[in-house]
Protein backbone atom coordinates (compact mmCIF):
# COMPACT_ATOMS: atom_id res chain seq x y z
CA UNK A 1 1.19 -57.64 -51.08
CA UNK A 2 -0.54 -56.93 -47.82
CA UNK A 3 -4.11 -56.40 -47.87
CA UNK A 4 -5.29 -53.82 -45.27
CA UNK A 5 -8.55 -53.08 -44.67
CA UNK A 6 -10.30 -49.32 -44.79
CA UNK A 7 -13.48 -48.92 -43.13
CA UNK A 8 -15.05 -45.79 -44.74
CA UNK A 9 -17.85 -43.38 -43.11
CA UNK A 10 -19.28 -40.92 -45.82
CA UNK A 11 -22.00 -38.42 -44.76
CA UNK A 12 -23.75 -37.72 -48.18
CA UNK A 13 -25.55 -34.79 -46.64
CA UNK A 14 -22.39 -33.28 -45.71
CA UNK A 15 -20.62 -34.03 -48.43
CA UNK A 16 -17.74 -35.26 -46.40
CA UNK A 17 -15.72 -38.39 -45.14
CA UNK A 18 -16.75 -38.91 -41.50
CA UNK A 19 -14.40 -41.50 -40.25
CA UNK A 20 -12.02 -43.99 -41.87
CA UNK A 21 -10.22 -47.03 -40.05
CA UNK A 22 -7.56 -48.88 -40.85
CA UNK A 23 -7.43 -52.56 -39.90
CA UNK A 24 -4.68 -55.40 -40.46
CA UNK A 25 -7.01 -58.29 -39.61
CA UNK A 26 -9.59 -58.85 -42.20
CA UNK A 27 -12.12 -60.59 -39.33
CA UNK A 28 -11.43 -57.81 -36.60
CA UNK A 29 -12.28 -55.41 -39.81
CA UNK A 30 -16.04 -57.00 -41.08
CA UNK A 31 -16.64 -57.71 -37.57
CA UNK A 32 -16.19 -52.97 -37.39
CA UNK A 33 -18.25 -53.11 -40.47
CA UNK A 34 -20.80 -55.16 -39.15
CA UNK A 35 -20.81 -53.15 -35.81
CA UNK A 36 -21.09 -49.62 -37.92
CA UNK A 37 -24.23 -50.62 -40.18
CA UNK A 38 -25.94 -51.78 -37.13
CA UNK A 39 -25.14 -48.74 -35.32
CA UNK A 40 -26.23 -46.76 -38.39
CA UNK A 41 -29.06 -48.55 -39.75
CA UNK A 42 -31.80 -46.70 -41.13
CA UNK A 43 -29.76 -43.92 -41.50
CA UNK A 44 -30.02 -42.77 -45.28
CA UNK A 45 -27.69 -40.21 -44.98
CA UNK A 46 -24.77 -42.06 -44.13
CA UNK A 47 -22.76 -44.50 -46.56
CA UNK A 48 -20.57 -47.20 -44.79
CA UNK A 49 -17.81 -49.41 -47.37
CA UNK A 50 -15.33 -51.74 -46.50
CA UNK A 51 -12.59 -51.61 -48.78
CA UNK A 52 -9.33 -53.30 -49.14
CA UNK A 53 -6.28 -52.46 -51.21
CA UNK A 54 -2.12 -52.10 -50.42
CA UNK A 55 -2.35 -48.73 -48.81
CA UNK A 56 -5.01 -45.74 -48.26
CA UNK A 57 -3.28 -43.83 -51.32
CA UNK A 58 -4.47 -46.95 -53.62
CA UNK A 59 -7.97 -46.18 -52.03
CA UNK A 60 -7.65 -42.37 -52.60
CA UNK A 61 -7.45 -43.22 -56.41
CA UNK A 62 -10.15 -46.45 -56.57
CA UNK A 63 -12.50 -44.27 -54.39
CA UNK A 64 -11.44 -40.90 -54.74
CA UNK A 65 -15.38 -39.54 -54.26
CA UNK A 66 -14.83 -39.84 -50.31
CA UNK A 67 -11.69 -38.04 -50.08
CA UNK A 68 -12.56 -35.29 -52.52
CA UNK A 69 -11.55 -31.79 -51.15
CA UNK A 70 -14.60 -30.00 -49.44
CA UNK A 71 -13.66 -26.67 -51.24
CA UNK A 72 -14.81 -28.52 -54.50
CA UNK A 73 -18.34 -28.43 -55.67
CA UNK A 74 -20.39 -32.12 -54.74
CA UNK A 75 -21.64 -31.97 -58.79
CA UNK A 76 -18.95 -30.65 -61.40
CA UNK A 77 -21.11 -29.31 -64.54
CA UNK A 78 -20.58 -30.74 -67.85
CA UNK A 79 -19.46 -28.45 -70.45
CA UNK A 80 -19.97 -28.90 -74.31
CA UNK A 81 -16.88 -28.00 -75.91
């Protein structure tokens, strides 16, 4: 299995995935990460990951919260059945 690399960009405040890159080389990808937190630092907002896995549809499923549809509500209720 190839690993590839995701760098993830998720704007809690916005509920949304801001950017995602995909990377082949795992030094060229924490060497991104590295790059993005510094760029970002002190900004609470903002959550940066980097994640590896097979494919992006393997990362979909282990870390589904960033790709969640933006139609759906950020907090699902619980219901008591």
């Amino acid at each position: 299995m190839t690993l590839i690399h995701f760098l993830l960009c998720y704007d809690h405040a916005a509920g949304r995935l801001l950017s995602r890159r995909e990377f082949r080389n795992a030094d060229e990808a924490a060497a991104a990460y590295a790059d993005m937190e510094q760029e970002h630092l002190g900004d609470r907002h903002l959550e940066i990951v980097l994640v590896g896995a097979d494919s992006i549809e393997t990362i979909m499923q282990t870390h589904g919260n960033y790709f969640r549809d933006e139609s759906e509500p950020l907090y699902l209720p619980t219901t008591v059945g």
